[in-house]
C-alpha atoms as a PDB file:
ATOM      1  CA  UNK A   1      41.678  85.443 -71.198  1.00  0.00           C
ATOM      2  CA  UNK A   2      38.582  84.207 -69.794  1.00  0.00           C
ATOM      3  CA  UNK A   3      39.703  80.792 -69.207  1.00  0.00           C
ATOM      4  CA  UNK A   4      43.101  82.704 -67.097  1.00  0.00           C
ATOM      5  CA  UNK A   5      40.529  84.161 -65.123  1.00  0.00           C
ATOM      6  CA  UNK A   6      38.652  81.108 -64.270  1.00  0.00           C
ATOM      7  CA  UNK A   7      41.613  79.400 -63.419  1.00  0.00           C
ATOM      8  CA  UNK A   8      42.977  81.814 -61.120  1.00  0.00           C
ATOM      9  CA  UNK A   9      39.380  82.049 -59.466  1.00  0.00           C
ATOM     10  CA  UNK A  10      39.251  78.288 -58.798  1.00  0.00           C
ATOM     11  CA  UNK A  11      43.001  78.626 -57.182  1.00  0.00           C
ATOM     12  CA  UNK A  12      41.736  81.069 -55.115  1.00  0.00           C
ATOM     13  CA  UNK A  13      38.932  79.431 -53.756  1.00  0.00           C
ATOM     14  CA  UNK A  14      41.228  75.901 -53.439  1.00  0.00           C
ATOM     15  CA  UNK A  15      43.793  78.316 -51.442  1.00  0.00           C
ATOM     16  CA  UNK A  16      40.174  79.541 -49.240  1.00  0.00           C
ATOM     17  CA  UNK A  17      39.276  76.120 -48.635  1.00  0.00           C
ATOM     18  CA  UNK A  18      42.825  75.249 -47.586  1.00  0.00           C
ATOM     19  CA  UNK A  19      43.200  78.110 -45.345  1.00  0.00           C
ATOM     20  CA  UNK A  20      39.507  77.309 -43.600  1.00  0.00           C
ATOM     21  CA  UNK A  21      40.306  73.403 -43.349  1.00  0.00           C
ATOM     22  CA  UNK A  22      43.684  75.027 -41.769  1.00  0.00           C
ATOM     23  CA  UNK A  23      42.133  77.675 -39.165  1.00  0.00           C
ATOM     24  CA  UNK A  24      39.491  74.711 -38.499  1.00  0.00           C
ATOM     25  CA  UNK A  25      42.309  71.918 -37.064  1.00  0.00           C
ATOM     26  CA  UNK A  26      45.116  74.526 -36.235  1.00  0.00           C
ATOM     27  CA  UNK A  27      43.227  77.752 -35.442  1.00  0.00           C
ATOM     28  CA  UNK A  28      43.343  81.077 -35.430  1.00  0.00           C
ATOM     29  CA  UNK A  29      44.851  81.118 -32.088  1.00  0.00           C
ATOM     30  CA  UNK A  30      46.239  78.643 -30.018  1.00  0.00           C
ATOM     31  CA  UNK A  31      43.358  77.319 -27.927  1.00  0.00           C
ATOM     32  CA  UNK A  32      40.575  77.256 -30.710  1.00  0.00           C
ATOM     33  CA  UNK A  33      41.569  74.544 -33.176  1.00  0.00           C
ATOM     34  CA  UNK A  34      40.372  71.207 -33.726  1.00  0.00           C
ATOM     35  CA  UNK A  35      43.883  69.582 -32.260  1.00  0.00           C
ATOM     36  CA  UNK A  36      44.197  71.300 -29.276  1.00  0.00           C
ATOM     37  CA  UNK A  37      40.587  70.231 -28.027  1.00  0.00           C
ATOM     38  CA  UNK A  38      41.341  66.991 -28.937  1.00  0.00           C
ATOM     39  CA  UNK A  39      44.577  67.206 -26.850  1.00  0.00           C
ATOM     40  CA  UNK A  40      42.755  68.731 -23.620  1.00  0.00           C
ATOM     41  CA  UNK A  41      39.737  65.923 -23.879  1.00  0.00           C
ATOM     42  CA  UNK A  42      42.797  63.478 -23.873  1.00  0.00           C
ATOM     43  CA  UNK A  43      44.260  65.079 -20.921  1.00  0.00           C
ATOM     44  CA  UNK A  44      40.747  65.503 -19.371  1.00  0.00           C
ATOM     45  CA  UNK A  45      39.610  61.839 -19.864  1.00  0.00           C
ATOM     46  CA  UNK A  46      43.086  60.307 -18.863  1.00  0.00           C
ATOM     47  CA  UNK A  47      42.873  62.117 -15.251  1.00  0.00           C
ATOM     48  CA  UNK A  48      39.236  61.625 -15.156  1.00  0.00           C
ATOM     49  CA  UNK A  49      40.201  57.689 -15.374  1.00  0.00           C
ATOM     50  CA  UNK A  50      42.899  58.157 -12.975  1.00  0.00           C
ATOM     51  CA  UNK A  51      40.974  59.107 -10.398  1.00  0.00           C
ATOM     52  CA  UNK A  52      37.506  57.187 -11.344  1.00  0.00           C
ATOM     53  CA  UNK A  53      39.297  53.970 -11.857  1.00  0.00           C
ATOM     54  CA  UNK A  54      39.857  53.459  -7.330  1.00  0.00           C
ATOM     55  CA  UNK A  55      36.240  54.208  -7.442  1.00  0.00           C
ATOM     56  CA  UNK A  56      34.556  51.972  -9.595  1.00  0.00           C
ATOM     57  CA  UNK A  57      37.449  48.988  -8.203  1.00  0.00           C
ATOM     58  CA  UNK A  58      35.629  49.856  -4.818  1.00  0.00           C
ATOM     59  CA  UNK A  59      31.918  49.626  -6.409  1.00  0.00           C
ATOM     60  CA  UNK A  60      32.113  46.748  -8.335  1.00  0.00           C
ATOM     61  CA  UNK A  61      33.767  44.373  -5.971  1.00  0.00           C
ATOM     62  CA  UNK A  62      31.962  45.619  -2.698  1.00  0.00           C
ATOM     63  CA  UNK A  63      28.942  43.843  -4.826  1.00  0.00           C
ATOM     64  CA  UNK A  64      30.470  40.972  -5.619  1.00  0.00           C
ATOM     65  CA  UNK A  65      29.868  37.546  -3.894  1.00  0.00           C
ATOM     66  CA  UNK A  66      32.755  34.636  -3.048  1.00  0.00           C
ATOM     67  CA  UNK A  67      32.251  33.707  -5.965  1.00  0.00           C
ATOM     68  CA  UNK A  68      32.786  36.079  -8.390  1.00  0.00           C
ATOM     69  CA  UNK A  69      35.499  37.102  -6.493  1.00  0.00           C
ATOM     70  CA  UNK A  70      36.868  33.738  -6.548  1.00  0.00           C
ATOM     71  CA  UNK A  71      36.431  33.507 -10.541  1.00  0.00           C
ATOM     72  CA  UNK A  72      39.210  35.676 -12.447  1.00  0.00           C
ATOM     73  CA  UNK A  73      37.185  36.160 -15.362  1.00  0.00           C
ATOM     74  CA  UNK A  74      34.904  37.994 -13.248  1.00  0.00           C
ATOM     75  CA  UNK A  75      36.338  41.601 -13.262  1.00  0.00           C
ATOM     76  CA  UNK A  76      33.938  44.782 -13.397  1.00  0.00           C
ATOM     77  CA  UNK A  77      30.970  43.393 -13.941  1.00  0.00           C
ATOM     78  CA  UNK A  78      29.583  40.803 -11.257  1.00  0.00           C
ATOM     79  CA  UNK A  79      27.351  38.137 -12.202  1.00  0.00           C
ATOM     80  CA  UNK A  80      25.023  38.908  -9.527  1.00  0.00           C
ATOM     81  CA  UNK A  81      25.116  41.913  -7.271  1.00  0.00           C
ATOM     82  CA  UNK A  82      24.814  41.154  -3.591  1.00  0.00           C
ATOM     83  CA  UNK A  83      24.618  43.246  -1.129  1.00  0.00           C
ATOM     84  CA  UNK A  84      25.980  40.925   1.833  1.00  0.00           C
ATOM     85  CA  UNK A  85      29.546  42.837   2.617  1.00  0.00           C
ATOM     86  CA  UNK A  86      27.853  45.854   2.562  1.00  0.00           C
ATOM     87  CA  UNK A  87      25.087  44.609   5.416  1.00  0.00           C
ATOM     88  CA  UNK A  88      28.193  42.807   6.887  1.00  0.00           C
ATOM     89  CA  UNK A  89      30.515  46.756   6.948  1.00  0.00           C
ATOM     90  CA  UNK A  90      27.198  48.638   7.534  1.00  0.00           C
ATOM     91  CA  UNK A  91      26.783  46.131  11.291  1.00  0.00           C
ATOM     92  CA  UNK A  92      30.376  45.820  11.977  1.00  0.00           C
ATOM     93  CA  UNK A  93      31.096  49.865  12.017  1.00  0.00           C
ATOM     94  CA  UNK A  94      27.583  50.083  13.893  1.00  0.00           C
ATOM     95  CA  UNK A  95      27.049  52.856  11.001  1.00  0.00           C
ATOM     96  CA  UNK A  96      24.445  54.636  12.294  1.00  0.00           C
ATOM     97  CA  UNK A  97      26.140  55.979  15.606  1.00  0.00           C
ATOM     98  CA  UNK A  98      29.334  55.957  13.916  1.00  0.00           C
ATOM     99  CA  UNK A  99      27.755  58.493  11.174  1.00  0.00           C
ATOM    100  CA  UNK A 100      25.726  60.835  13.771  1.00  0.00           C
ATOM    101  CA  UNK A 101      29.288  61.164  15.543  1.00  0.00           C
ATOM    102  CA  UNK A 102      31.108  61.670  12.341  1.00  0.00           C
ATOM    103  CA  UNK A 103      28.141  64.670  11.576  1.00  0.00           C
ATOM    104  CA  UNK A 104      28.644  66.011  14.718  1.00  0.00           C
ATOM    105  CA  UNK A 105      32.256  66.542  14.925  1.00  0.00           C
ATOM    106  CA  UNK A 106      32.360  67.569  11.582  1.00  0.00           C
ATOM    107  CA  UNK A 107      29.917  70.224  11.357  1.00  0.00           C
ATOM    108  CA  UNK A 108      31.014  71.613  14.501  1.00  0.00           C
ATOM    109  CA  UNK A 109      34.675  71.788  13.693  1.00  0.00           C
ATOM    110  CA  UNK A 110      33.078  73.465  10.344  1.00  0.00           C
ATOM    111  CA  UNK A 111      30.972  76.238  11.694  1.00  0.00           C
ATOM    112  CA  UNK A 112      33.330  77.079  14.254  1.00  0.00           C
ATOM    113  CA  UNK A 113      36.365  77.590  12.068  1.00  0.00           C
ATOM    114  CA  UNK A 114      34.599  79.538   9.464  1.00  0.00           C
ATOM    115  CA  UNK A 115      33.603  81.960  12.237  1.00  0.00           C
ATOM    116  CA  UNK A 116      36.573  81.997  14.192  1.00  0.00           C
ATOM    117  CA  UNK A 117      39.377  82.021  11.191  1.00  0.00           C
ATOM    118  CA  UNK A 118      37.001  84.720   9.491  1.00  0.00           C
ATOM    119  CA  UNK A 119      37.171  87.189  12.663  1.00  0.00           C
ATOM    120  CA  UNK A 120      40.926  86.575  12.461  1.00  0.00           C
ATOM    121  CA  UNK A 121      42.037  86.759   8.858  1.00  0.00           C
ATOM    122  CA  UNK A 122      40.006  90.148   9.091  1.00  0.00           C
ATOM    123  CA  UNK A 123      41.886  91.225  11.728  1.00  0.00           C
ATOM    124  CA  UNK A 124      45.324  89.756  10.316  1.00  0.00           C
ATOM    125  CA  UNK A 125      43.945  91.695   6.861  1.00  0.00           C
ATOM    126  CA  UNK A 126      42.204  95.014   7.766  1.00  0.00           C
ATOM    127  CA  UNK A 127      42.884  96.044  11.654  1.00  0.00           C
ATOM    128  CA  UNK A 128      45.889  98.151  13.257  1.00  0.00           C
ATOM    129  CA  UNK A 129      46.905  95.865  15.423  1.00  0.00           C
ATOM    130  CA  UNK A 130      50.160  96.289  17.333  1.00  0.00           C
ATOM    131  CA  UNK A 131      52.840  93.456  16.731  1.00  0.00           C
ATOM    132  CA  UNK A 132      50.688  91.968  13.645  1.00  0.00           C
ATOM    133  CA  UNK A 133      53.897  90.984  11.486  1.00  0.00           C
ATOM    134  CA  UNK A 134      54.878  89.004  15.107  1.00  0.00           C
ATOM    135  CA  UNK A 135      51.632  87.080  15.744  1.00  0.00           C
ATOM    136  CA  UNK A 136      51.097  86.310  11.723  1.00  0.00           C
ATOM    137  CA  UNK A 137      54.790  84.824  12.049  1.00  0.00           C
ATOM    138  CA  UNK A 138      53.740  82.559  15.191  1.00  0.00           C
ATOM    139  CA  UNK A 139      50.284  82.003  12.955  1.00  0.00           C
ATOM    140  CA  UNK A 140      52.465  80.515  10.307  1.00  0.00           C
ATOM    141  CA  UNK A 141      54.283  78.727  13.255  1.00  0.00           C
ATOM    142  CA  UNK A 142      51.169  76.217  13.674  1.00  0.00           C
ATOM    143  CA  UNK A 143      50.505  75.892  10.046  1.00  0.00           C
ATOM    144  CA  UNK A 144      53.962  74.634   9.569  1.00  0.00           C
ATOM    145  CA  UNK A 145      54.596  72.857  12.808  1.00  0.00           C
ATOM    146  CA  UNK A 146      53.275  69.446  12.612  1.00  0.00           C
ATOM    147  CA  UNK A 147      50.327  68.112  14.903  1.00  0.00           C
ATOM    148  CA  UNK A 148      52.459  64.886  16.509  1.00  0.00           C
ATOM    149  CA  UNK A 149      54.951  67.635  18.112  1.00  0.00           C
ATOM    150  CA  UNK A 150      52.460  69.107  20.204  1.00  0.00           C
ATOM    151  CA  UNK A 151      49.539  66.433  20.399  1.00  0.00           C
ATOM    152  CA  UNK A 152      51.419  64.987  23.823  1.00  0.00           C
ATOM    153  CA  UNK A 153      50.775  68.193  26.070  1.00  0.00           C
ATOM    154  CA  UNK A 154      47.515  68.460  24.839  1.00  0.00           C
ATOM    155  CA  UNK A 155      46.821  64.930  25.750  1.00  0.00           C
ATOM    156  CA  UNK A 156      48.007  65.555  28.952  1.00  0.00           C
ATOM    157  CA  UNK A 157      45.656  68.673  29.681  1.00  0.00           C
ATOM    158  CA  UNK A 158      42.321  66.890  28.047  1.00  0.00           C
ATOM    159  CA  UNK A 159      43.041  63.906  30.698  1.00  0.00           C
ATOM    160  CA  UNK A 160      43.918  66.533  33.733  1.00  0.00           C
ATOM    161  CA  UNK A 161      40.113  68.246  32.289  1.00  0.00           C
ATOM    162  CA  UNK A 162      38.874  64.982  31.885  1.00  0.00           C
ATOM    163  CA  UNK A 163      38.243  65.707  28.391  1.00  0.00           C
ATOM    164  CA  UNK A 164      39.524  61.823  27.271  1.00  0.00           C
ATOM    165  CA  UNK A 165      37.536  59.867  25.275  1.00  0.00           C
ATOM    166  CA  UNK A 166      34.995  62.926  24.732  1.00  0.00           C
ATOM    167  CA  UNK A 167      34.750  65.123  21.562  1.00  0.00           C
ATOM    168  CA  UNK A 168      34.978  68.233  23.211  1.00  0.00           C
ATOM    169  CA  UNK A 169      39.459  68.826  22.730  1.00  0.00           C
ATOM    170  CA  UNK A 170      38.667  68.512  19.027  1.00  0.00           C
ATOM    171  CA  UNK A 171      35.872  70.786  18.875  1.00  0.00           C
ATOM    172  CA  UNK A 172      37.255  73.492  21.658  1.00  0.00           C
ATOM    173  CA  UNK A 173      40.280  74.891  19.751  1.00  0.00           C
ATOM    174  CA  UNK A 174      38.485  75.205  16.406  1.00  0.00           C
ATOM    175  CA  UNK A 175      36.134  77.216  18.279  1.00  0.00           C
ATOM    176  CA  UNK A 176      39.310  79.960  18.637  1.00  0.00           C
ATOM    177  CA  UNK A 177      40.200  79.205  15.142  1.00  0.00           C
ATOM    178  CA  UNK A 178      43.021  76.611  15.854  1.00  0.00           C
ATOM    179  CA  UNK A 179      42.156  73.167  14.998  1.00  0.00           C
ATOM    180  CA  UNK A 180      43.179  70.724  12.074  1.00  0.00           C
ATOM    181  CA  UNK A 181      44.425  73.440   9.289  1.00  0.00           C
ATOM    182  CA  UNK A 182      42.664  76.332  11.015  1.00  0.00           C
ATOM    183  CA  UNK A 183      46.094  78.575  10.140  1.00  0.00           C
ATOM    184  CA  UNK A 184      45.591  77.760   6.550  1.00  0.00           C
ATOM    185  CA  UNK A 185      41.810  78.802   7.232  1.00  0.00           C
ATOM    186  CA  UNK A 186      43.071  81.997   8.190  1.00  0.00           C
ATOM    187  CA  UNK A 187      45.381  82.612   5.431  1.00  0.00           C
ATOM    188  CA  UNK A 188      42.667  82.036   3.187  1.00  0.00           C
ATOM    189  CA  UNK A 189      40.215  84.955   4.826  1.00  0.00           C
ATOM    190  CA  UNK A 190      42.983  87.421   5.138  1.00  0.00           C
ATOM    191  CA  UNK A 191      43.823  87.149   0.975  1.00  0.00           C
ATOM    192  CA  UNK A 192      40.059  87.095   0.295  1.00  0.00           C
ATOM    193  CA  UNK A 193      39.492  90.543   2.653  1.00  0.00           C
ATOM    194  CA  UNK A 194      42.938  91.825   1.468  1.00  0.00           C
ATOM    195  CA  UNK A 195      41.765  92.180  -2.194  1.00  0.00           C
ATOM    196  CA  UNK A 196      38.452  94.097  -0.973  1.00  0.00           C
ATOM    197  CA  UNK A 197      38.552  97.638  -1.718  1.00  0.00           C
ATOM    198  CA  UNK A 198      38.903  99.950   1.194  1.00  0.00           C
ATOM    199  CA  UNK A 199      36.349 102.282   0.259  1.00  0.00           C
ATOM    200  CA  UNK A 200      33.829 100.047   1.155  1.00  0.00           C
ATOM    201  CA  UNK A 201      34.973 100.418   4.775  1.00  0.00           C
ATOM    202  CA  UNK A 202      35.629 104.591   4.843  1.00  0.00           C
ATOM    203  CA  UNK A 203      32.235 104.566   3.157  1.00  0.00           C
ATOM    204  CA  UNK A 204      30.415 102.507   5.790  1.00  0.00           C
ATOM    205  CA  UNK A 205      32.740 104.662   9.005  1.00  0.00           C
ATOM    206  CA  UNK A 206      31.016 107.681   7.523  1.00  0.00           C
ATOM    207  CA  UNK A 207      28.066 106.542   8.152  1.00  0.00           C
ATOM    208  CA  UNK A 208      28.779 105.810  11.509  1.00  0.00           C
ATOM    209  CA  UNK A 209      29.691 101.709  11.663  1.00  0.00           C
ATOM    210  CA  UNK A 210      31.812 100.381  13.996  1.00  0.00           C
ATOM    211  CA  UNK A 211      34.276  98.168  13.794  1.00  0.00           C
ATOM    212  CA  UNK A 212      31.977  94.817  14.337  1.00  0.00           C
ATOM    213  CA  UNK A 213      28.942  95.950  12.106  1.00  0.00           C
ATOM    214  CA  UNK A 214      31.526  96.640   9.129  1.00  0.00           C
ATOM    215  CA  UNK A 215      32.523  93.384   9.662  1.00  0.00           C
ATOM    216  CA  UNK A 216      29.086  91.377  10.094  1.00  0.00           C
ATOM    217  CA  UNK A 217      27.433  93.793   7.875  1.00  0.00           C
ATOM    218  CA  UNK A 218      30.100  94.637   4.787  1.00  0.00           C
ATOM    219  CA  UNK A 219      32.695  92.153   5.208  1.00  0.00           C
ATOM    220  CA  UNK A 220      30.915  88.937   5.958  1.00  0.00           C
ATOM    221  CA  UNK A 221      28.152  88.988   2.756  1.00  0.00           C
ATOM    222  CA  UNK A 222      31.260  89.696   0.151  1.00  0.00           C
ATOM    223  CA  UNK A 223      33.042  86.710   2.205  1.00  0.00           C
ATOM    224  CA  UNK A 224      30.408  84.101   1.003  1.00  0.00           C
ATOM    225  CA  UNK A 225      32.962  82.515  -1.812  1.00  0.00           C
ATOM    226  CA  UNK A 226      35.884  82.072   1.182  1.00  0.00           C
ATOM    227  CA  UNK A 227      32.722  81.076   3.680  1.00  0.00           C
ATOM    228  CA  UNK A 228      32.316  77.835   1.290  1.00  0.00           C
ATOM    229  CA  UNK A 229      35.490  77.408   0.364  1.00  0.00           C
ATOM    230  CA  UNK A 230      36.473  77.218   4.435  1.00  0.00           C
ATOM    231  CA  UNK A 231      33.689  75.319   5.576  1.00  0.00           C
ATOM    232  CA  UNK A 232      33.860  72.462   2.982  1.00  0.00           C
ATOM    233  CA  UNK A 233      37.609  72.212   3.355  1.00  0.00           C
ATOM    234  CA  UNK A 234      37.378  71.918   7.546  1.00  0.00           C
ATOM    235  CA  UNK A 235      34.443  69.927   6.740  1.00  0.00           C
ATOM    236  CA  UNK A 236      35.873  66.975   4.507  1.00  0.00           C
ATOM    237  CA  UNK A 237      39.185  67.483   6.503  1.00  0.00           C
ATOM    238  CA  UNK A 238      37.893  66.742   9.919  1.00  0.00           C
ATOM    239  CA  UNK A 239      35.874  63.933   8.588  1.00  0.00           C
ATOM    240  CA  UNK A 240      38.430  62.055   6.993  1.00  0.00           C
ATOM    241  CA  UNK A 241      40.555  63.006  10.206  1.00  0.00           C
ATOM    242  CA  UNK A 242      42.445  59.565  11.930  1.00  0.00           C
ATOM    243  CA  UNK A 243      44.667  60.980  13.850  1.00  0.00           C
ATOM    244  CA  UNK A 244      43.237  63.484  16.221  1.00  0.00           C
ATOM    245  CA  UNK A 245      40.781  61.042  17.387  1.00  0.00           C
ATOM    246  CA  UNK A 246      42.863  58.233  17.455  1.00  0.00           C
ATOM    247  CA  UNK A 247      44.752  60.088  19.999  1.00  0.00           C
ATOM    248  CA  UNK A 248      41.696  61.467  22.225  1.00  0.00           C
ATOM    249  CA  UNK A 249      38.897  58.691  21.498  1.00  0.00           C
ATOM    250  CA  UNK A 250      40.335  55.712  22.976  1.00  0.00           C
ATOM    251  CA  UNK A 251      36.705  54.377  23.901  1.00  0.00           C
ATOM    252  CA  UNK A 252      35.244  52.677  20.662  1.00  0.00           C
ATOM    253  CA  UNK A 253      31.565  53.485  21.527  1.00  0.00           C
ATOM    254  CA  UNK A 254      32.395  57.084  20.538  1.00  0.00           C
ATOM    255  CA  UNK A 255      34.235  56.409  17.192  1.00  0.00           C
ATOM    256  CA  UNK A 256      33.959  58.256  14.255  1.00  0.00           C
ATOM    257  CA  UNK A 257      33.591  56.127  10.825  1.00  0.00           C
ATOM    258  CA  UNK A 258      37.518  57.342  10.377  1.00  0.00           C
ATOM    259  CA  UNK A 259      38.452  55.831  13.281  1.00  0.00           C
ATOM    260  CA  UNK A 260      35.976  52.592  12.517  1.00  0.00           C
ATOM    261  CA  UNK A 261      37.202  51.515   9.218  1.00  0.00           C
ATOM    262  CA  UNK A 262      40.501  51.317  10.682  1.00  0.00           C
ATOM    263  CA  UNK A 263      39.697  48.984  13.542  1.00  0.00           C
ATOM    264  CA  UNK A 264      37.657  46.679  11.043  1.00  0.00           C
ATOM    265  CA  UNK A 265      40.867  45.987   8.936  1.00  0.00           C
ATOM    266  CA  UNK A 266      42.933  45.156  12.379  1.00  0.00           C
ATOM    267  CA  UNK A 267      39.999  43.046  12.970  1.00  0.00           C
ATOM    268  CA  UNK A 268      40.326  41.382   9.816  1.00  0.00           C
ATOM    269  CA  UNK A 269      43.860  41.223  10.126  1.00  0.00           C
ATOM    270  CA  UNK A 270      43.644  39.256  13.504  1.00  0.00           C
ATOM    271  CA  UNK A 271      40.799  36.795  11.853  1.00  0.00           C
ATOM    272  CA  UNK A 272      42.948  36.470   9.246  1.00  0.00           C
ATOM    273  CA  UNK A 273      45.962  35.326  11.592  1.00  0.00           C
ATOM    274  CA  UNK A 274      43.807  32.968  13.532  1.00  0.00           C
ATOM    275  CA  UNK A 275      41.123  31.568  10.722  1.00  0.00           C
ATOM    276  CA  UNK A 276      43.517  32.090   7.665  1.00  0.00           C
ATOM    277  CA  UNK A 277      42.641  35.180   4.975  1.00  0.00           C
ATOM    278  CA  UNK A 278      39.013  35.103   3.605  1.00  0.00           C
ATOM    279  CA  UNK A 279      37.939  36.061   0.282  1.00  0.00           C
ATOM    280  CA  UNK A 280      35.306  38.389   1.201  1.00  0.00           C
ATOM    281  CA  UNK A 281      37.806  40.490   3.209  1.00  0.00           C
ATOM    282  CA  UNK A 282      38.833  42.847   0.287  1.00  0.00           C
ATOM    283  CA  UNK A 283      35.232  43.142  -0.434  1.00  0.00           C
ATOM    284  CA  UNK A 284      33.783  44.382   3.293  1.00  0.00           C
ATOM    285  CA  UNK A 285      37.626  46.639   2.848  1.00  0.00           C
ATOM    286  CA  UNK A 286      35.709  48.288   0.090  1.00  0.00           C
ATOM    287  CA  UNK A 287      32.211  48.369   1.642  1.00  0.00           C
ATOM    288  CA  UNK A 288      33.227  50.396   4.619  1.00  0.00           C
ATOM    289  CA  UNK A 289      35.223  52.558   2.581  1.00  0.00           C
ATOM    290  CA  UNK A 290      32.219  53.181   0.287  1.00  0.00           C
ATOM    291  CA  UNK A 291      30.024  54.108   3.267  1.00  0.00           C
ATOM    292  CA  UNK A 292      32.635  56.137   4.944  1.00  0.00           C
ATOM    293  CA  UNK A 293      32.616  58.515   1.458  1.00  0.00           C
ATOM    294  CA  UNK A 294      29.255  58.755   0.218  1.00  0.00           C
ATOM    295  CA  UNK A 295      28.265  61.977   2.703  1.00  0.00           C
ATOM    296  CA  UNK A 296      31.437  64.099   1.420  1.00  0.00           C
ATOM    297  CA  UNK A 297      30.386  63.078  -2.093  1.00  0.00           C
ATOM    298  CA  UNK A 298      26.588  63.722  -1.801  1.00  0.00           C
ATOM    299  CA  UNK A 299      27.939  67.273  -0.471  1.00  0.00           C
ATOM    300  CA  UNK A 300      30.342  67.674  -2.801  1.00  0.00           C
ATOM    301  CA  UNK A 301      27.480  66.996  -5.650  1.00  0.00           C
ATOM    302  CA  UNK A 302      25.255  70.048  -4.497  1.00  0.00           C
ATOM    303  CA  UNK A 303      28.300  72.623  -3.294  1.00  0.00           C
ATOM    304  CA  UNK A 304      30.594  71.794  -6.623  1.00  0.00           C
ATOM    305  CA  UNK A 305      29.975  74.903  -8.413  1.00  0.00           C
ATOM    306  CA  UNK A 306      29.579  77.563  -5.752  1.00  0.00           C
ATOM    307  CA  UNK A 307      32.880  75.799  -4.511  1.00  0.00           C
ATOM    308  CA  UNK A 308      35.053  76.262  -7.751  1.00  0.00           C
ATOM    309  CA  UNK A 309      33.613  79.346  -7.926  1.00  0.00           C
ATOM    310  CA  UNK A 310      35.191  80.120  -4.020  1.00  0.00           C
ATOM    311  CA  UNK A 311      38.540  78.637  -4.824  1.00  0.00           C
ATOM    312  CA  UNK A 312      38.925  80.709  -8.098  1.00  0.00           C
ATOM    313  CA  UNK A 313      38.168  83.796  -6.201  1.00  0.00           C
ATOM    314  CA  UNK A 314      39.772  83.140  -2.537  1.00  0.00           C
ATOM    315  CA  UNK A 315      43.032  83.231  -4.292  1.00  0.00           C
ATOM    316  CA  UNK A 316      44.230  79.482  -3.559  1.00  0.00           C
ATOM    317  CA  UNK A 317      44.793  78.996  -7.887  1.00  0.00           C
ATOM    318  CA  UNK A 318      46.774  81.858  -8.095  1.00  0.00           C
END
């Protein structure tokens, strides 16, 4: 009887085991076992290779010299690192001009949309305004209208302003919340001020608030998750802008980097037709393209958090 009993208790604690070793690589739900996490790091590391690999390609042979990018056996790692395409990109886009004028249309394209699209997607969100539903649908209009259908008129009225070859017709409409995705912009404050609950604003007209200091005073503090979320998106958007001003920067003293990275490969193009391809071209490719990223990514690096944070709550994941 007493050996039955033992028996029994050592199945018992062989099923436990099981059941534990079980929970441990299954789970007790769906997202806690030992094969699922292995499946998401998978996932994780595959896309984090996908989108590191360009990167490192662009590192590794900006560094290299003729010849280790002459030898094939040469790949990531170059013999010696040298530093002579990027000297060579750094002259040839005259970087430091090229990067105050980048900072300068950038930032102010920035600040002035995430004013101006804030006032609006307030007004689009919380105001009586007559013929809303109409001027939301023309909103939605120039968020789905392309750029090149209208960029022809308003060449013609920066040249009749004499606004050519100045920064001032990229700047001006983002100052009244138009501007490269500046309907988007709005979109974005008017879901983030939509989901705020209205008692905050009965509670501040009791006490007397107008219109403008519920906005500056209530709105505008609870906003600072769509704040980021706008100004780093009209931020990296207007600084990896070609087109715009391509169209209205015709005189190469006042290029952006955008704009000077792309006149660098014509240039090597044309060298390449006249002198015959060189094997340091790739290489300065990658140099300008590294010096044309590294501000978004040093912002990126110190905004990353607050900005997940802003997308999660703005609305754009749902």
């Amino acid at each position: 009887m007493i050996g039955l009993k033992t028996k029994k208790g050592q199945e018992l604690a062989l099923l436990t085991r099981l059941s534990d070793i079980r929970y441990r690589i299954v789970g007790r739900e769906a997202d806690k076992g030992l094969l699922f996490r292995v499946f998401i790091y998978l996932i994780l590391l595959d896309t984090a290779y996908i989108y590191l690999k360009p990167v490192l390609h662009m590192v590794t042979t900006m560094v290299k010299n003729a010849d280790d990018l002459l030898d094939p056996a040469v790949n990531w790692f170059p013999r010696i690192v040298y530093l002579g395409n990027l000297q060579d990109a750094w002259d040839w886009l005259k970087y430091p001009k090229a990067l105050g004028i980048s900072l300068m249309l950038a930032l102010s394209v920035a600040i002035f949309q995430t004013m101006s699209c804030a006032v609006t997607g307030y007004a689009f969100a919380r105001l009586k305004v007559p013929f809303k539903n109409v001027m939301f649908f023309f909103l939605l209009l120039t968020f789905v209208v392309p750029m090149q259908v209208t960029i022809l008129p308003n060449i013609i009225y920066a040249r009749e302003l004499g606004l050519l070859n100045t920064i001032y017709p990229i700047i001006v409409p983002a100052f009244f919340g138009l501007g490269l995705k500046g309907a988007l912009f709005v979109i974005i404050y008017r879901q983030f001020f939509s989901t705020q609950p209205k008692e905050l604003e009965e509670a501040a007209r009791i006490d007397g608030a107008s219109v403008y200091k519920i906005f500056y005073k209530v709105m505008m503090p609870l906003a600072k998750p769509a704040i980021l979320v706008v100004f780093l998106f009209s931020f990296i958007w207007t600084w990896n802008d070609f087109y715009l001003p391509s169209m209205y920067l015709a005189d190469i003293e006042t290029a952006p980097l955008s704009m000077g990275i792309s006149r660098i490969a014509s240039a090597l193009r044309q060298q390449a037709e006249v002198y015959g391809p060189s094997v340091t071209d790739e290489a300065i490719r990658m140099a300008t393209t590294f010096l044309m990223i590294i501000p978004p990514m040093i912002l990126y690096t110190f905004t990353q958090r607050w900005f997940i944070e802003g997308v999660e709550r703005t609305g754009l994941v749902e």
